[in-house]
N, C-alpha and C. Protein backbone atom coordinates (compact mmCIF):
# COMPACT_ATOMS: atom_id res chain seq x y z
N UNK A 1 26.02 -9.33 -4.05
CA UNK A 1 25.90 -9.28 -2.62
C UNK A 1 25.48 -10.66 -2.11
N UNK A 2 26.11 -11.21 -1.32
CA UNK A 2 26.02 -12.32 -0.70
C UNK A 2 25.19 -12.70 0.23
N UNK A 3 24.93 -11.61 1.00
CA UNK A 3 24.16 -11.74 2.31
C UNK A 3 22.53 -11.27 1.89
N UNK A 4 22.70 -10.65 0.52
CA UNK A 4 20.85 -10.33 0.10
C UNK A 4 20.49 -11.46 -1.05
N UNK A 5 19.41 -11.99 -0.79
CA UNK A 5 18.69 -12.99 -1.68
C UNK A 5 17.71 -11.85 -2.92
N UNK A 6 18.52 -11.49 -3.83
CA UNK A 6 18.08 -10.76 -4.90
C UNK A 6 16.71 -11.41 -5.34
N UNK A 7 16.80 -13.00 -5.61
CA UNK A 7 15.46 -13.40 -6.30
C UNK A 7 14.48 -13.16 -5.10
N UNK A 8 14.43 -13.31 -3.60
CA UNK A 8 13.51 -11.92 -3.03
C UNK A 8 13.12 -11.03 -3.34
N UNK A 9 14.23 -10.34 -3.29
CA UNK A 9 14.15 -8.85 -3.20
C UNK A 9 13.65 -8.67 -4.42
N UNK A 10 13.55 -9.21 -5.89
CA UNK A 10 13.12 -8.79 -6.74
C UNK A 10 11.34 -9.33 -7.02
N UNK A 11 11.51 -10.60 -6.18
CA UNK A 11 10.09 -11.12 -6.15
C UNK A 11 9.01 -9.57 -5.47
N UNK A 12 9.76 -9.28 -4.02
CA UNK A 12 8.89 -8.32 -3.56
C UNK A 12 8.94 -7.08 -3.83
N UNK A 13 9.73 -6.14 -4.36
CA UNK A 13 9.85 -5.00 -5.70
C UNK A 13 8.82 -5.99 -6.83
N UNK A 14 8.44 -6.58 -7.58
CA UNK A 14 7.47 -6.85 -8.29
C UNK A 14 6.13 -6.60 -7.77
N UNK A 15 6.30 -7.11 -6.71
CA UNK A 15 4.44 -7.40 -6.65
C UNK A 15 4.70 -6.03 -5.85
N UNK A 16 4.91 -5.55 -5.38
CA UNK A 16 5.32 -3.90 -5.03
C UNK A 16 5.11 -3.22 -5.89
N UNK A 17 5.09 -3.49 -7.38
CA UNK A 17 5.04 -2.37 -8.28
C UNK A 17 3.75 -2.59 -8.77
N UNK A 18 3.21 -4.50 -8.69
CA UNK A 18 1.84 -4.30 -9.41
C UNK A 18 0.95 -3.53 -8.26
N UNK A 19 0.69 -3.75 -6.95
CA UNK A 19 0.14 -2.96 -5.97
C UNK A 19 0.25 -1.38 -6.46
N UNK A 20 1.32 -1.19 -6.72
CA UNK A 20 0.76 0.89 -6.68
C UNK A 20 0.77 0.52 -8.40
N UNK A 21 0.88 -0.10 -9.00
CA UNK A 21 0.31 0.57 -10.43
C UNK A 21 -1.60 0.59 -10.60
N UNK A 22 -1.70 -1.03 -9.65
CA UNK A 22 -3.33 -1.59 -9.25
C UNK A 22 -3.94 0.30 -8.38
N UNK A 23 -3.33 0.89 -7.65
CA UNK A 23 -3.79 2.17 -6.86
C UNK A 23 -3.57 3.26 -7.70
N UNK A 24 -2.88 3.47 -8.77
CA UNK A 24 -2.67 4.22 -9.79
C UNK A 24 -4.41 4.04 -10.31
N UNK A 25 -4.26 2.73 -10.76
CA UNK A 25 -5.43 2.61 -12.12
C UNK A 25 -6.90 3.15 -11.55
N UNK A 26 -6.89 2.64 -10.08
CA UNK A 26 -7.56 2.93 -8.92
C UNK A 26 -8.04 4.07 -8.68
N UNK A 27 -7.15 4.93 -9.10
CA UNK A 27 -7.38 6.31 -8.14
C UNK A 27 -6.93 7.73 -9.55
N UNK A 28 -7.25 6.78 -10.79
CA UNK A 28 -6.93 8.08 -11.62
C UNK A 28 -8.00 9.03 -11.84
N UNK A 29 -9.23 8.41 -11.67
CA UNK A 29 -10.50 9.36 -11.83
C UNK A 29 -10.38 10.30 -10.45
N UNK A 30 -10.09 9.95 -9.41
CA UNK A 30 -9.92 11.29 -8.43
C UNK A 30 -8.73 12.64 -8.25
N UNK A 31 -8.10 12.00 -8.86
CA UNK A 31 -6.44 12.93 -9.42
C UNK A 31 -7.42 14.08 -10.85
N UNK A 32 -8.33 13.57 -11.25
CA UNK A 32 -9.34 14.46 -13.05
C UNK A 32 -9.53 15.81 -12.32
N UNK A 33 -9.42 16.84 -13.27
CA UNK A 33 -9.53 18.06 -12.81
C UNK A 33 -11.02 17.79 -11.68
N UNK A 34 -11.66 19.00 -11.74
CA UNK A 34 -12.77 19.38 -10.52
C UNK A 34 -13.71 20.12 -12.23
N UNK A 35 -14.72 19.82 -12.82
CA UNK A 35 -15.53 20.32 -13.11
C UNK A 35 -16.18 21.74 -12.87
N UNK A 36 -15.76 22.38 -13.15
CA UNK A 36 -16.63 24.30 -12.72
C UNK A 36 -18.19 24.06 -12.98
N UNK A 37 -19.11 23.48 -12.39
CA UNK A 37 -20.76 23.67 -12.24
C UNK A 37 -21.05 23.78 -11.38
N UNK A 38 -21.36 24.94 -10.91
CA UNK A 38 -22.20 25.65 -9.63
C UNK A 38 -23.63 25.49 -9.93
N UNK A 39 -24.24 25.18 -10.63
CA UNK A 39 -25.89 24.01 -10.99
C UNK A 39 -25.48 23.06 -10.42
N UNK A 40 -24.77 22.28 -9.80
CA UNK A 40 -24.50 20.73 -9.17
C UNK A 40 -24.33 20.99 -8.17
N UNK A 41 -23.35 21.86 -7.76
CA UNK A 41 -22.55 21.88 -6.80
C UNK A 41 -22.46 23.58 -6.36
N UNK A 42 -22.50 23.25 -4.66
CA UNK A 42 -21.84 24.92 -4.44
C UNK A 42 -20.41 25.38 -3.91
N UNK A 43 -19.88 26.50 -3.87
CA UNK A 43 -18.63 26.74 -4.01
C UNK A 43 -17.93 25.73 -2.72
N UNK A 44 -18.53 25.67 -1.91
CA UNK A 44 -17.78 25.00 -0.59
C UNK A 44 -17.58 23.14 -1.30
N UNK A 45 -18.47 22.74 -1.87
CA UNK A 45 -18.71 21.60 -2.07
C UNK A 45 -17.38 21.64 -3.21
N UNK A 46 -17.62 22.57 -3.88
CA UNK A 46 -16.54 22.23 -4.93
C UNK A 46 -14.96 22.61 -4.92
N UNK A 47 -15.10 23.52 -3.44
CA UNK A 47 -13.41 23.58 -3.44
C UNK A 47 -12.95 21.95 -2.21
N UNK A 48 -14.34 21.30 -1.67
CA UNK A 48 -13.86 20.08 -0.93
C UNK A 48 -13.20 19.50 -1.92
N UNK A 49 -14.03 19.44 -3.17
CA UNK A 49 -13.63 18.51 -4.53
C UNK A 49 -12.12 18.77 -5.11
N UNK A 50 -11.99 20.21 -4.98
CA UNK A 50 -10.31 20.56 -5.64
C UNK A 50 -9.48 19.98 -4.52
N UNK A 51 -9.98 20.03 -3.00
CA UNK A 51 -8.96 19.73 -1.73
C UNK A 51 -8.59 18.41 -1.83
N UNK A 52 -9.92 17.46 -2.13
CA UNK A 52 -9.19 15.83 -2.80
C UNK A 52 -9.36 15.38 -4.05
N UNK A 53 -9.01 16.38 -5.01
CA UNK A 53 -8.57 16.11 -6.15
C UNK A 53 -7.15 16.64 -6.12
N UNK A 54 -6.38 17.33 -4.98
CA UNK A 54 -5.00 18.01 -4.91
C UNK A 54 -4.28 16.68 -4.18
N UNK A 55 -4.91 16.41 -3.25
CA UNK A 55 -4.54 15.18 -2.24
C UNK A 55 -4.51 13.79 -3.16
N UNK A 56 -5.71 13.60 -3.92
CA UNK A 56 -5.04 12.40 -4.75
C UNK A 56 -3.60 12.62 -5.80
N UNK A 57 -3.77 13.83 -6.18
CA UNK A 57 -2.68 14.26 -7.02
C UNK A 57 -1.18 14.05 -6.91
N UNK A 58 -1.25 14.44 -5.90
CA UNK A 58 0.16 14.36 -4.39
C UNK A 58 0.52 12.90 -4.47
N UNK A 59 -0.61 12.13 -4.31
CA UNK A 59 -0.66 10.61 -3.66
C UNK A 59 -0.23 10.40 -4.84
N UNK A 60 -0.38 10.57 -5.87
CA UNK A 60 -0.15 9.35 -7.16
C UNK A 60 1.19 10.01 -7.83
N UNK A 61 1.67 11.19 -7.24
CA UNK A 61 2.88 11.87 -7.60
C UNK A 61 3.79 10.97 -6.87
N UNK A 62 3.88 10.38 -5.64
CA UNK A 62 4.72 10.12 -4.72
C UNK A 62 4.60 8.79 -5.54
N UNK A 63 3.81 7.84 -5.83
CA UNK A 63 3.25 6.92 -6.19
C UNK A 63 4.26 6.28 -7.11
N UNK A 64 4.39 7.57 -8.14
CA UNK A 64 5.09 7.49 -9.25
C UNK A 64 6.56 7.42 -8.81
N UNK A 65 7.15 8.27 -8.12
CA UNK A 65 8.42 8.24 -7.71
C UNK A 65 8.61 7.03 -7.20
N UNK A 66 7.71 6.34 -6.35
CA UNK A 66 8.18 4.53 -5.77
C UNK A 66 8.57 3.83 -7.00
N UNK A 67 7.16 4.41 -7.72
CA UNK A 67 7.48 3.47 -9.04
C UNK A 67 8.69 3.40 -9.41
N UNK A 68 9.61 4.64 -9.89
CA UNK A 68 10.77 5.08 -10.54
C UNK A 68 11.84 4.44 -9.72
N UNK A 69 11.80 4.31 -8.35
CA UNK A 69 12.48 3.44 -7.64
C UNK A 69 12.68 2.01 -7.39
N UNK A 70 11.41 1.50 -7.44
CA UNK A 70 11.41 0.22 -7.58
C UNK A 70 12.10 -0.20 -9.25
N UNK A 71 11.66 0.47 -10.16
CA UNK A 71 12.25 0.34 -11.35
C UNK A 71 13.98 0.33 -11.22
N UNK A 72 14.33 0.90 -11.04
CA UNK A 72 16.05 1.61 -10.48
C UNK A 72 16.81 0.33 -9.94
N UNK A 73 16.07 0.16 -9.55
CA UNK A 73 16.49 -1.17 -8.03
C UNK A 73 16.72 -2.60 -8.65
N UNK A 74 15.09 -2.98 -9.32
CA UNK A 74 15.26 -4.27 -10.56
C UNK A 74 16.25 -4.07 -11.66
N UNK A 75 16.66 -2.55 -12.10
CA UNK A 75 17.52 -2.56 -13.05
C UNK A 75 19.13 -2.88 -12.64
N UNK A 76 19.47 -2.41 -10.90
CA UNK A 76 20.50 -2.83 -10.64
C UNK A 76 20.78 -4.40 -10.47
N UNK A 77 18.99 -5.35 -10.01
CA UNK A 77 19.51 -6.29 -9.70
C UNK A 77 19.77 -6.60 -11.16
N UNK A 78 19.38 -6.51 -12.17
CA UNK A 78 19.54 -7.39 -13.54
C UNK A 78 20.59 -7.09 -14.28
N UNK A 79 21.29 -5.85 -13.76
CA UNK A 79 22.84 -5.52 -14.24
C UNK A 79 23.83 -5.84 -13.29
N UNK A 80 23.79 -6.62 -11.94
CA UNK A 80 24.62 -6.89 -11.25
C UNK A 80 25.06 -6.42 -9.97
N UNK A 81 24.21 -5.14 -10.21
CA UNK A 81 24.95 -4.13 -8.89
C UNK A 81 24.02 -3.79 -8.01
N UNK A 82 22.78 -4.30 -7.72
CA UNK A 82 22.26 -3.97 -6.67
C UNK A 82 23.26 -4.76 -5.25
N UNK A 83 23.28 -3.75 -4.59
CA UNK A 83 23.58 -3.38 -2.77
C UNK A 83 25.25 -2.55 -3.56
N UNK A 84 25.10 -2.04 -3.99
CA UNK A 84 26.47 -0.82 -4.29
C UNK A 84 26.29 0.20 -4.79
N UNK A 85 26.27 1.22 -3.95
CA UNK A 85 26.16 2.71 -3.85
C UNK A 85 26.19 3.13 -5.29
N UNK A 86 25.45 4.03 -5.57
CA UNK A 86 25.34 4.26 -7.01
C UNK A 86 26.70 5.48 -7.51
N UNK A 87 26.88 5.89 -5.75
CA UNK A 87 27.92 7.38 -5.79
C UNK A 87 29.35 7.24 -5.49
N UNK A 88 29.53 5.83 -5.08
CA UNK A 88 30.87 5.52 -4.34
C UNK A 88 31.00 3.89 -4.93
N UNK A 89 30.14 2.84 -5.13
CA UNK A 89 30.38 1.94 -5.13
C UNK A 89 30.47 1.29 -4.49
N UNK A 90 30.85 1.89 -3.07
CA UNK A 90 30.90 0.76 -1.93
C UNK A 90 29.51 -0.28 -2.00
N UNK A 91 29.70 -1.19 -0.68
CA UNK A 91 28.85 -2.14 -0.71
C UNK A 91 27.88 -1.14 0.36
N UNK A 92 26.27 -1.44 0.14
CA UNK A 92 25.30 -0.70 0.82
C UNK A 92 25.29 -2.16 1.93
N UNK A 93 24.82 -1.51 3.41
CA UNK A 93 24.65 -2.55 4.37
C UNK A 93 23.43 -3.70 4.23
N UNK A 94 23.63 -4.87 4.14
CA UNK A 94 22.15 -5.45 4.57
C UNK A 94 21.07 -5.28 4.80
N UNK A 95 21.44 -4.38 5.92
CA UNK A 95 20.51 -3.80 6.97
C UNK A 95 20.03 -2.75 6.60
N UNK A 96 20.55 -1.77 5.46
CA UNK A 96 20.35 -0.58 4.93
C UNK A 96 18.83 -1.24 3.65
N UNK A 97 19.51 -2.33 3.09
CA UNK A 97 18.99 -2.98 2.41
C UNK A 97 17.49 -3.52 2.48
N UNK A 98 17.63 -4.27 3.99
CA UNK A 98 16.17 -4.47 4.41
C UNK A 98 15.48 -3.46 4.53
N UNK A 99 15.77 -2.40 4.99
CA UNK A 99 14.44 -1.54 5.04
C UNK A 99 13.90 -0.77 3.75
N UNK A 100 14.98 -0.63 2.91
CA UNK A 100 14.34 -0.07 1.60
C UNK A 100 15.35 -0.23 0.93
N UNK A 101 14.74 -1.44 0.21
CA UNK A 101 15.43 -2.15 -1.01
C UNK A 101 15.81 -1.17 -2.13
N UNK A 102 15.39 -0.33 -2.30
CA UNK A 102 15.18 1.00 -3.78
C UNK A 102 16.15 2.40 -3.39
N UNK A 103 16.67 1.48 -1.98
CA UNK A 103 17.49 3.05 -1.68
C UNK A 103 18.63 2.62 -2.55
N UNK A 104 19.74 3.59 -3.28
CA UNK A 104 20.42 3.45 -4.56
C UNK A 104 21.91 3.85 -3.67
N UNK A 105 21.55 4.45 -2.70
CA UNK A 105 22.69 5.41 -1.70
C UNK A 105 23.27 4.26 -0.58
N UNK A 106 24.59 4.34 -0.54
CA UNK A 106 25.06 4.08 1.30
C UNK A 106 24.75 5.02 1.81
N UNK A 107 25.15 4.77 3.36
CA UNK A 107 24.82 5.40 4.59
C UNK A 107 26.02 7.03 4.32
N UNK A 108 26.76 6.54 4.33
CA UNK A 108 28.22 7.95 4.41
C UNK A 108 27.08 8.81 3.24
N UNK A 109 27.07 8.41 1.89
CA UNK A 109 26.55 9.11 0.24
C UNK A 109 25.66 9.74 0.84
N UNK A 110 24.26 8.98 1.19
CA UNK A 110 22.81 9.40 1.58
C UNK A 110 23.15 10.45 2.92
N UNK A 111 24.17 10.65 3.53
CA UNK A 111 24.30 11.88 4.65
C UNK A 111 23.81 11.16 6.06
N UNK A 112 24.24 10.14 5.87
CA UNK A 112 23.70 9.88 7.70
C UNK A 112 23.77 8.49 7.98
């Protein structure tokens, strides 16, 4: 693709990936189950604890999927084919491009 500067796009997919792996490493002790001790804690206190231990859970689930994307994306630029539809081949737009480099889809493929 002519019109995307890959060594960008791959510069910022990098430090993109060390950022959420840095919030991964960050945030794995709050994703740890919830402890059952009602000697510490009482039931209200400890289902707050399951409510953001579910919410970090979520967070580092989604986390992971960027990851898997940003991965996807560096693998097209280093095989040649990043900005071409993974389903058609066509060329993905620029503009499709700037806003999320990791999208793998054109506009027609992705439904819209």
């Amino acid at each position: 693709m002519s019109d995307v500067d890959t060594d960008r796009v791959r510069a910022d997919l990098t430090a993109k990936r060390a950022e959420i792996c840095a919030l991964l490493e960050e945030t794995q002790e709050d994703a740890a189950p919830v402890a059952l001790d009602q000697t510490q804690q009482g039931r209200l206190s400890r289902m707050d604890a399951m409510q953001r231990q579910e919410m970090a859970q979520a967070a580092r689930r989604r986390r992971k999927l960027e990851l898997e994307r940003i991965d996807a994306a560096i693998a097209r630029i280093d095989a040649g084919t990043f900005g071409e539809c993974v389903r058609c081949g066509e060329e993905i737009s620029p503009a499709r491009l700037g806003l999320d480099p990791t999208t793998p889809l054109c506009r027609d493929c992705a439904g819209g």
